[in-house]
Protein backbone atom coordinates (compact mmCIF):
# COMPACT_ATOMS: atom_id res chain seq x y z
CA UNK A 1 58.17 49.15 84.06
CA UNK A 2 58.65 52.69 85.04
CA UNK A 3 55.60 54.80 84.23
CA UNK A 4 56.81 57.84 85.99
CA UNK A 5 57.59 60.85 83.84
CA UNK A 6 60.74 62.34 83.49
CA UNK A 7 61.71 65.82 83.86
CA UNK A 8 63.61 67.78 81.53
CA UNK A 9 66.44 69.51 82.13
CA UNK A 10 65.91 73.43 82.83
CA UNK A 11 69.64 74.59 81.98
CA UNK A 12 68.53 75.06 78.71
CA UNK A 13 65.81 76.97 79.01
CA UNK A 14 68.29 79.42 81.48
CA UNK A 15 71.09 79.92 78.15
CA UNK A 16 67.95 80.85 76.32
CA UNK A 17 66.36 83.17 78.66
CA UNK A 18 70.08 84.79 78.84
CA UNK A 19 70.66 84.57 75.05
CA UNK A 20 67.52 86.68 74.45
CA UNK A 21 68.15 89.01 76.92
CA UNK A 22 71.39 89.69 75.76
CA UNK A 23 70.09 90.23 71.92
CA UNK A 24 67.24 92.55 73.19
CA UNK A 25 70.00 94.55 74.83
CA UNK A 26 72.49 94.27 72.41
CA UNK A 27 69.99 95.89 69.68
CA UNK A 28 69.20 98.62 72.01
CA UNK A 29 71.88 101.23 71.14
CA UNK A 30 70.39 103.72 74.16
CA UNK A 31 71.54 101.52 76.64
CA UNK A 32 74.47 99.62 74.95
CA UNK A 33 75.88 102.99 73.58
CA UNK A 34 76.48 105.22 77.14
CA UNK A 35 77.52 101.80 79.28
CA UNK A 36 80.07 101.52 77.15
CA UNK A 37 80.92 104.95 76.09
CA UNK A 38 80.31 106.75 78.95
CA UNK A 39 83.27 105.30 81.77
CA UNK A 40 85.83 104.87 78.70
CA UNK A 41 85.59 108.22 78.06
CA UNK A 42 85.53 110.15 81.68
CA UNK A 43 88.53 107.58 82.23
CA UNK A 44 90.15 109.36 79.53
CA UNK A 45 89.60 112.69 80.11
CA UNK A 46 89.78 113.05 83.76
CA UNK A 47 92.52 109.84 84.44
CA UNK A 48 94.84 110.33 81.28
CA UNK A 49 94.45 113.64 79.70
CA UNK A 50 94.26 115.99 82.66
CA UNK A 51 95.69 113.56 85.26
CA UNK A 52 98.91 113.15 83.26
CA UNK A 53 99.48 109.69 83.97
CA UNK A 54 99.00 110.26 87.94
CA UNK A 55 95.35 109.06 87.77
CA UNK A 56 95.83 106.18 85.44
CA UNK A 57 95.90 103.75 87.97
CA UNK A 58 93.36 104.87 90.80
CA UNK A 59 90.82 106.05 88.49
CA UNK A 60 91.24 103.17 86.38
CA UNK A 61 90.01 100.85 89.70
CA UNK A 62 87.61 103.62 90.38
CA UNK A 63 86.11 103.78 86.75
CA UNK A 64 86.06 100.35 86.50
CA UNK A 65 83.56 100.36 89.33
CA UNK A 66 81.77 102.85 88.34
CA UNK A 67 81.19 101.28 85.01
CA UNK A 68 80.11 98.10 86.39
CA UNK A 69 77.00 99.95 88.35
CA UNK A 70 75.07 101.03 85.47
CA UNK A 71 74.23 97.42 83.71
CA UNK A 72 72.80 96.57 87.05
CA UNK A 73 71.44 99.51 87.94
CA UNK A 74 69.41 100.68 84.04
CA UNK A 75 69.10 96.85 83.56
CA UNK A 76 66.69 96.32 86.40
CA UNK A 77 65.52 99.53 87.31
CA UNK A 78 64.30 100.81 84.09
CA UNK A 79 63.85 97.34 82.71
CA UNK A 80 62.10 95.79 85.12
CA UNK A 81 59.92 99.08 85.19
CA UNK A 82 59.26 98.97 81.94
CA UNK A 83 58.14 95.21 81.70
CA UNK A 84 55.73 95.54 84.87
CA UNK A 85 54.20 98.59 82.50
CA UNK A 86 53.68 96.70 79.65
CA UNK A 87 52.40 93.59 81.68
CA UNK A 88 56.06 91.31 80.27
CA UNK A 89 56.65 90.68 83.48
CA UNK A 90 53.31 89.11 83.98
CA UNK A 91 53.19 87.20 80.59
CA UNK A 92 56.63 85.41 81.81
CA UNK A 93 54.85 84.29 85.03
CA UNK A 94 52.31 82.91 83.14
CA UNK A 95 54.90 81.25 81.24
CA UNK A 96 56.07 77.25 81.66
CA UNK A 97 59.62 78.32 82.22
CA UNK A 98 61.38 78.81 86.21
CA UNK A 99 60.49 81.44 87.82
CA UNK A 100 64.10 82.79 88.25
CA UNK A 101 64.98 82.60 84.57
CA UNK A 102 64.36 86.07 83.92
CA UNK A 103 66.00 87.51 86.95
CA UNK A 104 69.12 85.13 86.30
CA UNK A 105 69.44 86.28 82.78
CA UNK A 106 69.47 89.74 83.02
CA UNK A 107 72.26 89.22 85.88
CA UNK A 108 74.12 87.68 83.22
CA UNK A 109 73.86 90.76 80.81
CA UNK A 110 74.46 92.95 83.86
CA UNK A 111 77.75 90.48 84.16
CA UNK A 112 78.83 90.57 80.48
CA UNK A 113 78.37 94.38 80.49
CA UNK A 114 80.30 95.06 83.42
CA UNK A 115 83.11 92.93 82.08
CA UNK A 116 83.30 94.50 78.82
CA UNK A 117 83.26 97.77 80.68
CA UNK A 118 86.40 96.79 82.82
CA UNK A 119 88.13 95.14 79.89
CA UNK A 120 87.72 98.26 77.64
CA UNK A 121 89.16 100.46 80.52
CA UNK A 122 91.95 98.21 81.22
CA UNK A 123 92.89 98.17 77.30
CA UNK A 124 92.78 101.96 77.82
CA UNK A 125 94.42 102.45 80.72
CA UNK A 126 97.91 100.27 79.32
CA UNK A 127 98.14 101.85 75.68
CA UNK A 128 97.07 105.36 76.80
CA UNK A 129 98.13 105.88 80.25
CA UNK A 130 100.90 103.93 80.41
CA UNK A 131 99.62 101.73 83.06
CA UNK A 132 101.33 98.52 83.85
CA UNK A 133 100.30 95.70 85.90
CA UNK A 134 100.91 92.06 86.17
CA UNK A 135 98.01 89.55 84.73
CA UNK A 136 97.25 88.50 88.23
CA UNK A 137 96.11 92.19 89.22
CA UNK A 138 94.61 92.64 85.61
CA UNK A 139 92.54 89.13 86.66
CA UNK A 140 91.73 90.37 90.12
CA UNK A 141 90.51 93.72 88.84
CA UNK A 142 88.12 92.31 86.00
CA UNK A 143 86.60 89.82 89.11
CA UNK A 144 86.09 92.91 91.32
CA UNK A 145 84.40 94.88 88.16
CA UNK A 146 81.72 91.45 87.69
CA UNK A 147 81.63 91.13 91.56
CA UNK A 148 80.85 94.93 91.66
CA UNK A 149 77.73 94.69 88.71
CA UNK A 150 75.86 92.20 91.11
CA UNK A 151 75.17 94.15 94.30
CA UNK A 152 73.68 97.13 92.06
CA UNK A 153 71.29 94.17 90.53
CA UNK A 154 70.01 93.59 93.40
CA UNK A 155 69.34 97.18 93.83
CA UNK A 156 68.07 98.02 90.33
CA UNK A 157 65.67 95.68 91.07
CA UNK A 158 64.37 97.29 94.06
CA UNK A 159 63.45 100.68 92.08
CA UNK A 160 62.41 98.73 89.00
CA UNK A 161 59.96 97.10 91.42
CA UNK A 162 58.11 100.15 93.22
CA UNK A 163 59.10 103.08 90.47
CA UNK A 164 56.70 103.45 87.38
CA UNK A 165 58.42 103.31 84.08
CA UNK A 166 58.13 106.91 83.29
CA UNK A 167 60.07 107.71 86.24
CA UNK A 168 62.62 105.22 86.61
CA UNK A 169 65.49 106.75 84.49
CA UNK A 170 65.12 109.73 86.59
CA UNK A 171 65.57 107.21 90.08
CA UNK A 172 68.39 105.63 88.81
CA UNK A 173 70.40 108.07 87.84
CA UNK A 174 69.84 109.83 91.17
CA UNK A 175 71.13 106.45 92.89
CA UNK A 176 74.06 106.04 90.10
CA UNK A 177 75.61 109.53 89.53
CA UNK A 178 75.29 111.13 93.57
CA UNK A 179 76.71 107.62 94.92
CA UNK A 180 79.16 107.48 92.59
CA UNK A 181 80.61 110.78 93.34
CA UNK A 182 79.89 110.54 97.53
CA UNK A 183 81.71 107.41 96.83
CA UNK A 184 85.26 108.67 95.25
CA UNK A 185 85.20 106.89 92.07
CA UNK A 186 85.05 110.35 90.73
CA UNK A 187 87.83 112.31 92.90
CA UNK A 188 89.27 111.51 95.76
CA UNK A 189 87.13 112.29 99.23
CA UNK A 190 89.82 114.17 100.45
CA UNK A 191 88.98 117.20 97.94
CA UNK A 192 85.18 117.25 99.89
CA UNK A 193 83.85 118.33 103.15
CA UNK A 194 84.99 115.54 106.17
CA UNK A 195 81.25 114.81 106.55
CA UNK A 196 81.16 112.98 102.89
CA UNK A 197 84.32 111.01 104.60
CA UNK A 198 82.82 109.87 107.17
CA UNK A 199 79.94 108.59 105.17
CA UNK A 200 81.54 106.68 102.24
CA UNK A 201 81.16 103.37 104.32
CA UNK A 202 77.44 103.43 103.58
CA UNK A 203 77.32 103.30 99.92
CA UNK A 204 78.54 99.82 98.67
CA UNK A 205 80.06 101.59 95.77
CA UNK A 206 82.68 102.98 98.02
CA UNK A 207 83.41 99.81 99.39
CA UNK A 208 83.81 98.67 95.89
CA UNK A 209 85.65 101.14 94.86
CA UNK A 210 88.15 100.46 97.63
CA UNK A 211 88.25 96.53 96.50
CA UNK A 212 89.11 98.04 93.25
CA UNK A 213 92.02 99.47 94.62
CA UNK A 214 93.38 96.37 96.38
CA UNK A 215 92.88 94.24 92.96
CA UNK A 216 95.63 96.40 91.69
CA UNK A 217 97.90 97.06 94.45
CA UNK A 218 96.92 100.27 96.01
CA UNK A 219 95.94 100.96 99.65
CA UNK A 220 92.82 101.13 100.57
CA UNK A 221 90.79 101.74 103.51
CA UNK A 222 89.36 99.02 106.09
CA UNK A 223 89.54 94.88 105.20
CA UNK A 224 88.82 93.09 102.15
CA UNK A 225 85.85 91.18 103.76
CA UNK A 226 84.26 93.95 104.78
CA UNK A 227 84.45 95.70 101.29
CA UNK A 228 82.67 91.91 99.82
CA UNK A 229 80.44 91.79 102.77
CA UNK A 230 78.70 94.86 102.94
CA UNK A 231 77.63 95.18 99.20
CA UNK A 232 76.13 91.49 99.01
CA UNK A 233 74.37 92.11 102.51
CA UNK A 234 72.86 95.50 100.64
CA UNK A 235 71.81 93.13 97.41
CA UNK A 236 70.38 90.98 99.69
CA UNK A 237 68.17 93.00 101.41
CA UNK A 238 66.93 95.06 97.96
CA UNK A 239 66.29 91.28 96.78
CA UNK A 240 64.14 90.36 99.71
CA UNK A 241 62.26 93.50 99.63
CA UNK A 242 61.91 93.64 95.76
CA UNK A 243 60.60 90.16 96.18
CA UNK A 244 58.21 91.27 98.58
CA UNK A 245 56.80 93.86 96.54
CA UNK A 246 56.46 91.43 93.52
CA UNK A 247 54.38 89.06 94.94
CA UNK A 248 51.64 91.68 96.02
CA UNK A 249 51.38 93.09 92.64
């Protein structure tokens, strides 16, 4: 007779972790509110209204990108912030439930965000700026926008892990908005001094942004496996050193 105990499966436990996370967020209209707002409505202005249809399709790749950052970036930076303030974070240590639920699930909200984001842009970019693609690029572009959300997890989670909670919306947004613009996904680089040029290739939103492009058919600078291998070599670092600071607190 077998006497040994069994263990119970943890995939539950995983949908749960997500499923609450994705409530908490959901009911948080400060955060829900501008990810969603915000891209679909610079998209609007700057790629239909005052672009006249000549922006529809490169800002659309670049907004999509740029949408994608912020559920990564406010998830974990000000989140995670905010939880190590309140002692959360320590409570779910304490907790009988894997160590990596919490950090998977709010990947998953950063995931369902950044696809909303992209799908909303994509519905706006074909019934207001005439754009018109076929559904493989429309697929390709909505993989790029959830491939895009996990890099900036990975950094999120860096500043959410050193930055106190008062501070951490400030942090962000100085990593979100100045990146985003030093990357082109708010005009081209052409319109800037050469120097900014030259140093796109450091920001994984610029490679992003230029895997953006190639999802729908537009050139872009440099090869595709450069553009997938820079961002996740970026996450993985602000993983390893988030980690690092973690465990000593």
């Amino acid at each position: 007779m077998n006497t040994s105990p069994t263990l119970a499966p943890q995939w539950p436990i995983y949908l749960a972790e997500a499923r609450c996370e994705l409530l908490r967020v959901v009911r948080t209209p400060a955060f829900v509110v501008p990810s969603l707002a915000f891209p679909l409505v610079f998209y609007l202005m700057f790629g239909v209204l005052l672009g006249h249809g000549q922006g529809a399709l490169p800002l659309l790749a670049s907004y999509t990108v740029f949408g994608a950052m912020a559920p990564g970036l406010f998830g974990f930076g000000v989140g995670l912030a905010l939880d190590r303030e309140r002692g959360l974070l320590t409570l779910k240590r304490a907790l009988p439930t894997p160590p990596a639920a919490w950090l998977l699930a709010r990947v998953a909200m950063a995931t369902v965000f950044a696809l909303a984001i992209a799908a909303l842009l994509l519905a706006a970019g074909m019934l207001c700026g005439g754009v018109r693609m076929p559904p493989t690029q429309a697929a390709a572009l909505l993989a790029v926008a959830v491939f895009a959300a996990w890099p900036f997890c990975g950094i999120g989670l860096l500043v959410g892990s050193f930055v106190p909670a008062n501070a951490a919306p400030a942090v962000v947004n100085l990593v979100y908005l100045p990146m985003s613009l030093l990357s082109g996904l708010w005009m081209p680089l052409s319109v800037l001094p050469p120097v900014f040029s030259a140093l796109a290739p450091l920001w994984p939103a610029w490679h992003l942004g230029q895997l953006a492009r190639l999802a729908v058919g537009l050139p872009a600078q440099g090869a595709a496996w450069t553009h997938v291998a820079v961002p996740l070599a970026i996450a993985a670092l602000c993983l390893a050193l988030a980690q690092r600071r973690l465990r000593r607190e």
